[in-house]
Protein backbone atom coordinates (compact mmCIF):
# COMPACT_ATOMS: atom_id res chain seq x y z
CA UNK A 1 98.07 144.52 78.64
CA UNK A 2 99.87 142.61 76.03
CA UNK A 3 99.81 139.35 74.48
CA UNK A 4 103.18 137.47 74.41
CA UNK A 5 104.11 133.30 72.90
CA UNK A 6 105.46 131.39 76.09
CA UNK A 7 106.57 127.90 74.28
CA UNK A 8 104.61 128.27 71.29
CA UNK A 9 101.29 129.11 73.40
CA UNK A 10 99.84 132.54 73.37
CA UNK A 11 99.54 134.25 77.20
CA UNK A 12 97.88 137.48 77.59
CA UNK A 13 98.41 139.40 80.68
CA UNK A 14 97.78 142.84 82.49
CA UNK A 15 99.19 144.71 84.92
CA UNK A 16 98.29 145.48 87.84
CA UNK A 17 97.92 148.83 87.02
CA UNK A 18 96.21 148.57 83.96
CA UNK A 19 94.22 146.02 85.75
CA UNK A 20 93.11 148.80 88.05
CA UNK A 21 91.79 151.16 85.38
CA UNK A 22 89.91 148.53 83.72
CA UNK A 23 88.13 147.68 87.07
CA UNK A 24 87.17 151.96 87.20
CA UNK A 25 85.82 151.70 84.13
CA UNK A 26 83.88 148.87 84.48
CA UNK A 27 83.04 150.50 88.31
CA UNK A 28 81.84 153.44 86.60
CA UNK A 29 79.60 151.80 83.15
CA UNK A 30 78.18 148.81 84.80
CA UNK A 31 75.43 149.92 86.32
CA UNK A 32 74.37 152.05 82.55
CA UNK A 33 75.26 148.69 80.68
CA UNK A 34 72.84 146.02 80.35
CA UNK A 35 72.91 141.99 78.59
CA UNK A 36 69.96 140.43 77.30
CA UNK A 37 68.46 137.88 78.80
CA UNK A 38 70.00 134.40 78.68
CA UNK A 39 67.71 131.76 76.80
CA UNK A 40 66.27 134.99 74.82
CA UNK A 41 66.98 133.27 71.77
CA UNK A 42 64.64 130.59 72.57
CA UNK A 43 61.41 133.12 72.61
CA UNK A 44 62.54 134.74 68.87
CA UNK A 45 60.93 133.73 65.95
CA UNK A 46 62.66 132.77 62.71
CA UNK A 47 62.59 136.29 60.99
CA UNK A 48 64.27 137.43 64.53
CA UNK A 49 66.76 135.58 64.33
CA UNK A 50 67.37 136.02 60.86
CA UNK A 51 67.54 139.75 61.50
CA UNK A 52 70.03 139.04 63.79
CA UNK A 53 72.17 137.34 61.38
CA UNK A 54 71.16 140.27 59.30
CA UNK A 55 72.64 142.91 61.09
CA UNK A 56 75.75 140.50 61.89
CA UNK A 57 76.81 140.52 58.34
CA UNK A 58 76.08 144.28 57.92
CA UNK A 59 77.85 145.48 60.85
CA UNK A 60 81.17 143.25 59.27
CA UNK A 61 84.25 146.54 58.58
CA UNK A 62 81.93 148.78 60.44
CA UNK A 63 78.87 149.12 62.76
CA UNK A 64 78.04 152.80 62.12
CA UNK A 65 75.97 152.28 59.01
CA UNK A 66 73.60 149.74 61.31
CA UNK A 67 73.91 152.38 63.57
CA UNK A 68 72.74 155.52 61.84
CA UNK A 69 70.05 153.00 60.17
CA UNK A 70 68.42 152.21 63.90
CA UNK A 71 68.62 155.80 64.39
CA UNK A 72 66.64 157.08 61.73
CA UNK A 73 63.90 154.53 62.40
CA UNK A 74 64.35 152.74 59.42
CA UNK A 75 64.79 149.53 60.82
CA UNK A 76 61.24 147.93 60.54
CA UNK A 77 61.47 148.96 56.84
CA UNK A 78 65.21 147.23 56.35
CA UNK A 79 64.44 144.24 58.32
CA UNK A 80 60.95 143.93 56.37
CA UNK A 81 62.85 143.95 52.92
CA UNK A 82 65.24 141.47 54.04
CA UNK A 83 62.92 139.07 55.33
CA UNK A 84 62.99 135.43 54.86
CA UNK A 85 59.35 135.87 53.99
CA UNK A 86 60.49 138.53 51.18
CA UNK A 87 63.50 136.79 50.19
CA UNK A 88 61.94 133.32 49.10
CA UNK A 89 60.15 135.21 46.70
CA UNK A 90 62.75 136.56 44.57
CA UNK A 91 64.79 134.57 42.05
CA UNK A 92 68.01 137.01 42.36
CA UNK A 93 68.42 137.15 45.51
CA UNK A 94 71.58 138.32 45.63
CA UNK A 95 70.99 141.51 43.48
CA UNK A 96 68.14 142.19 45.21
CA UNK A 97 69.10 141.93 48.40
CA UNK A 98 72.63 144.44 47.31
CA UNK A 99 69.93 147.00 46.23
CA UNK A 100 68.53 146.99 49.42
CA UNK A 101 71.36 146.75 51.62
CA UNK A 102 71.87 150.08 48.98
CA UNK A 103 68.79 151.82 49.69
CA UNK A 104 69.21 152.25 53.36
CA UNK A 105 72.85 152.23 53.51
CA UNK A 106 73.32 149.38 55.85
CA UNK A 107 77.17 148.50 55.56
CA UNK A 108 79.89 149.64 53.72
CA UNK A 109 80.79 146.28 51.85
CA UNK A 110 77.46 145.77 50.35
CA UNK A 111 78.76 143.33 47.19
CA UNK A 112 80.42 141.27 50.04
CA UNK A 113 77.63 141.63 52.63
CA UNK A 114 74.90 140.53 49.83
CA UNK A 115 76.73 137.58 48.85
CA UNK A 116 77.42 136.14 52.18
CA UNK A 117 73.26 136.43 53.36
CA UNK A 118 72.77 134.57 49.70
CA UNK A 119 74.95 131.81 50.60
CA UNK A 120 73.62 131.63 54.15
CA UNK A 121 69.90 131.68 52.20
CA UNK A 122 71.31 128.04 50.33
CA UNK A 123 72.72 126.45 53.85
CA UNK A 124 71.21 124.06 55.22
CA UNK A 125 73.02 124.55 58.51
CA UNK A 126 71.65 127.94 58.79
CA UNK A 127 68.32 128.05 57.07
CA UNK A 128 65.92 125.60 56.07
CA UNK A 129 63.10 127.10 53.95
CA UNK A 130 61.96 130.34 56.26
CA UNK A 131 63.10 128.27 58.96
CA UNK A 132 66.52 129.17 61.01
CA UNK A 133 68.31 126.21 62.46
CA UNK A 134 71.86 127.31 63.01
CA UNK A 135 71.09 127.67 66.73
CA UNK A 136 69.04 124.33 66.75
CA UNK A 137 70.55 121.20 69.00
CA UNK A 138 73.97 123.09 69.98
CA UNK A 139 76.39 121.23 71.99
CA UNK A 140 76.60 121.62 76.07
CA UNK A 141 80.52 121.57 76.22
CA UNK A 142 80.55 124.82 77.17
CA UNK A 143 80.60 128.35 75.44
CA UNK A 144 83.76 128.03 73.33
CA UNK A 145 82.86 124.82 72.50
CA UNK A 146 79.09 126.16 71.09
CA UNK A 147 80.68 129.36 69.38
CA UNK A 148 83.39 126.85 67.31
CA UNK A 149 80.05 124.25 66.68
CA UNK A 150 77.84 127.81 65.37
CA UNK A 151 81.34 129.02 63.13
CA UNK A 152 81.26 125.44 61.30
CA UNK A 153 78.30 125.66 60.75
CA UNK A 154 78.10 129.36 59.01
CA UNK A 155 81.22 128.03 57.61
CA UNK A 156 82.81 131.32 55.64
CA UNK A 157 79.69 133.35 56.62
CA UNK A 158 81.04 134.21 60.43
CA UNK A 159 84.32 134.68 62.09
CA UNK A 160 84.99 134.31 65.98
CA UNK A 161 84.00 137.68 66.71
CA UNK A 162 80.46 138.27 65.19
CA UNK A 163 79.76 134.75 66.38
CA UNK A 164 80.45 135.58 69.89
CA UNK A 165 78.49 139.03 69.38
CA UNK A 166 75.48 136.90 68.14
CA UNK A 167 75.87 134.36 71.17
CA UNK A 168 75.46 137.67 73.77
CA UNK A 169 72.59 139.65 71.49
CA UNK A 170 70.56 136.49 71.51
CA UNK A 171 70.76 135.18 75.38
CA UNK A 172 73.38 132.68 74.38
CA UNK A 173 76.05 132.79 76.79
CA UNK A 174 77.40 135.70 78.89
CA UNK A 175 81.00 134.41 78.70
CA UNK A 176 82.09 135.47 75.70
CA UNK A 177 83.13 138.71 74.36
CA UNK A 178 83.00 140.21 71.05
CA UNK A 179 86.61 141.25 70.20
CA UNK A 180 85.85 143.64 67.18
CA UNK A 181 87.80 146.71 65.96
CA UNK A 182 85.91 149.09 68.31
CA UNK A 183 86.65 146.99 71.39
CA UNK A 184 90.39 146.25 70.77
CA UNK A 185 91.24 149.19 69.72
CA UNK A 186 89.87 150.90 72.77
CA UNK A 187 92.27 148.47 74.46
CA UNK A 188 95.29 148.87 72.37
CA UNK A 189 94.59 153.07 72.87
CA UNK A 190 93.86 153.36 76.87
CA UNK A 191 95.30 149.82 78.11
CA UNK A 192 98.37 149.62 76.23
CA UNK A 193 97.47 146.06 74.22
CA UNK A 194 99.78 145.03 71.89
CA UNK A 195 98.25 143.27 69.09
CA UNK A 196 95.57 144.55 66.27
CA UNK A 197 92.11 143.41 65.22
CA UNK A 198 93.53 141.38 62.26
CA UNK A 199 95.46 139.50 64.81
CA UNK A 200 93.24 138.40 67.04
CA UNK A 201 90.80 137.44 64.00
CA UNK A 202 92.56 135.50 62.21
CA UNK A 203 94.48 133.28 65.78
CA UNK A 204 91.67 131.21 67.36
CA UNK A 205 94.19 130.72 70.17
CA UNK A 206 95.08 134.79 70.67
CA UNK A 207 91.70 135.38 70.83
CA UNK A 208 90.68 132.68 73.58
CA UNK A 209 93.69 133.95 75.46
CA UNK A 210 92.42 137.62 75.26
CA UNK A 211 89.18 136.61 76.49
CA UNK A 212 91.05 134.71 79.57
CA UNK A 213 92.35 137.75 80.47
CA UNK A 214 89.34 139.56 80.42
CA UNK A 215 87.36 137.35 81.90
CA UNK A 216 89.68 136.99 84.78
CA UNK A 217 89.92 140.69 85.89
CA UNK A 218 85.09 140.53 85.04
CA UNK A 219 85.52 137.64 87.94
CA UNK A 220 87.29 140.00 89.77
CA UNK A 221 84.49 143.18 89.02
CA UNK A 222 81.91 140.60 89.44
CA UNK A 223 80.74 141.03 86.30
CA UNK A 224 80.00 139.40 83.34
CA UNK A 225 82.08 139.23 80.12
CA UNK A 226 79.02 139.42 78.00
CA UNK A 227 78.61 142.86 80.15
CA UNK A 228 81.89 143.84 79.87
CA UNK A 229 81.72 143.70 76.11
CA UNK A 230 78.38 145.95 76.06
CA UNK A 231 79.81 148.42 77.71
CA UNK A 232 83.22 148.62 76.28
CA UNK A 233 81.36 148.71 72.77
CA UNK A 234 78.48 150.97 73.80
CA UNK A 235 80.76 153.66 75.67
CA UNK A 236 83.89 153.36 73.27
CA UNK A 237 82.48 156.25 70.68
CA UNK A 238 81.07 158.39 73.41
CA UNK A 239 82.82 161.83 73.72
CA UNK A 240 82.94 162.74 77.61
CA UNK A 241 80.44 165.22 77.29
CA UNK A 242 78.18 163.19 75.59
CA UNK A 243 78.80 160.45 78.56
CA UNK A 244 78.26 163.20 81.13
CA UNK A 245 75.39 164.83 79.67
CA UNK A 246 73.39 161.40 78.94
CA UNK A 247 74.76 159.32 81.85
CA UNK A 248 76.18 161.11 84.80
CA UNK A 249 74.37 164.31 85.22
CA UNK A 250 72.43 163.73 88.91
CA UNK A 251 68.89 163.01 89.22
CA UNK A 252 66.83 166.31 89.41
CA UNK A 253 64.98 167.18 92.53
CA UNK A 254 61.23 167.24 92.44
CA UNK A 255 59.84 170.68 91.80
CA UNK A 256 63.50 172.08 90.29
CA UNK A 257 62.67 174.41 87.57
């Protein structure tokens, strides 16, 4: 799989035999691999999807800090702490919200992380009082065309890649795929891709021609890319006894000891 410039345009493309192992592993995850419901963002409430936008920013650099968090069960407590509710009632919010992205040890850039959720706190395009508007009256032109209308409006809160994450954990859009470090370096390791992260972030064009690709050989799978990117994320960290032991081991027989 590899991403070349044919007269000035990026084209990515995969062989046929890369092609093949893609569609086995897809064969093999899809049926473990599940995308929320489309139009789900329409049933959260504001402090939902603010704890969405949340986790977004934390999960920036890294997503095993989120990760360990959700596992411990301290995720009511974090998302409590960070609520708009809380936030409008302190005056620093930026320090405050640092110590508590400290306290549970949510990300690994917490300076960074804290002063992005302040600035999103003063947007109007994102939040209005306790009220969250960046998904309110979004264009119909299409999923690219929503994700680039949702990344002017976070302005230098989002890039392409958490945006499109956000678009699939809220019921957004299926067709879009969350190209993050995880993900592309799964592909550069087992599908031979050519480019890094940092390339595809900072190219609107790479990216789109990425997803293309991808999208071409889900069509093919008859799968979605919103799937596809659950289950190359979900399954990318998994040792293969871990998959084996929580995913593949056949269903008991009634009355086996």
């Amino acid at each position: 799989m590899k991403t070349e410039m044919i007269d000035r345009k990026p084209i990515t493309t995969i062989r046929q035999e890369t092609k093949h192992k893609l569609l086995h592993v897809i064969g093999k995850l899809a049926s473990h691999t599940k995308t929320p419901a489309l139009g789900r963002w329409k049933k959260l409430s504001d402090e939902d999807l603010w704890n969405h936008i949340v986790s977004q920013v934390c999960v920036m650099g890294s997503a095993v800090p989120m990760e360990k968090l959700h596992r411990t069960g301290n995720r009511l407590a974090f998302e409590s702490a960070l609520s708009l509710g809380t936030l409008s009632t302190k005056r620093n919010k930026s320090a405050y919200i640092e110590s508590q992205l400290t306290k549970f040890k949510a990300t690994r850039f917490k300076n960074k992380a804290a002063r992005r959720l302040a600035a999103a706190l003063v947007n109007p395009s994102i939040v209005q009082g306790t009220r969250v508007v960046l998904l309110a009256d979004l264009p119909r032109g299409g999923s690219d065309a929503v994700r680039e209308e949702i990344l002017k409006r976070s302005k230098s809160l989002f890039k392409r890649k958490s945006v499109s994450d956000l678009m699939i954990t809220v019921g957004l859009s299926h067709d879009v795929v969350a190209l993050d470090q995880r993900v592309v370096g799964l592909l550069n390791t087992h599908f031979g891709y050519n480019r890094q992260f940092s390339s595809l972030q900072a190219s609107r064009s790479i990216y789109l021609s990425v997803e293309d690709c991808l999208r071409d050989v889900c069509k093919e799978a008859n799968v979605t890319l919103g799937r596809l990117d659950r289950m190359l994320f979900g399954f990318a960290g998994l040792t293969a006894i871990e998959y084996l032991m929580d995913y593949d081991l056949p269903r008991s027989t009634a009355g086996a000891s």
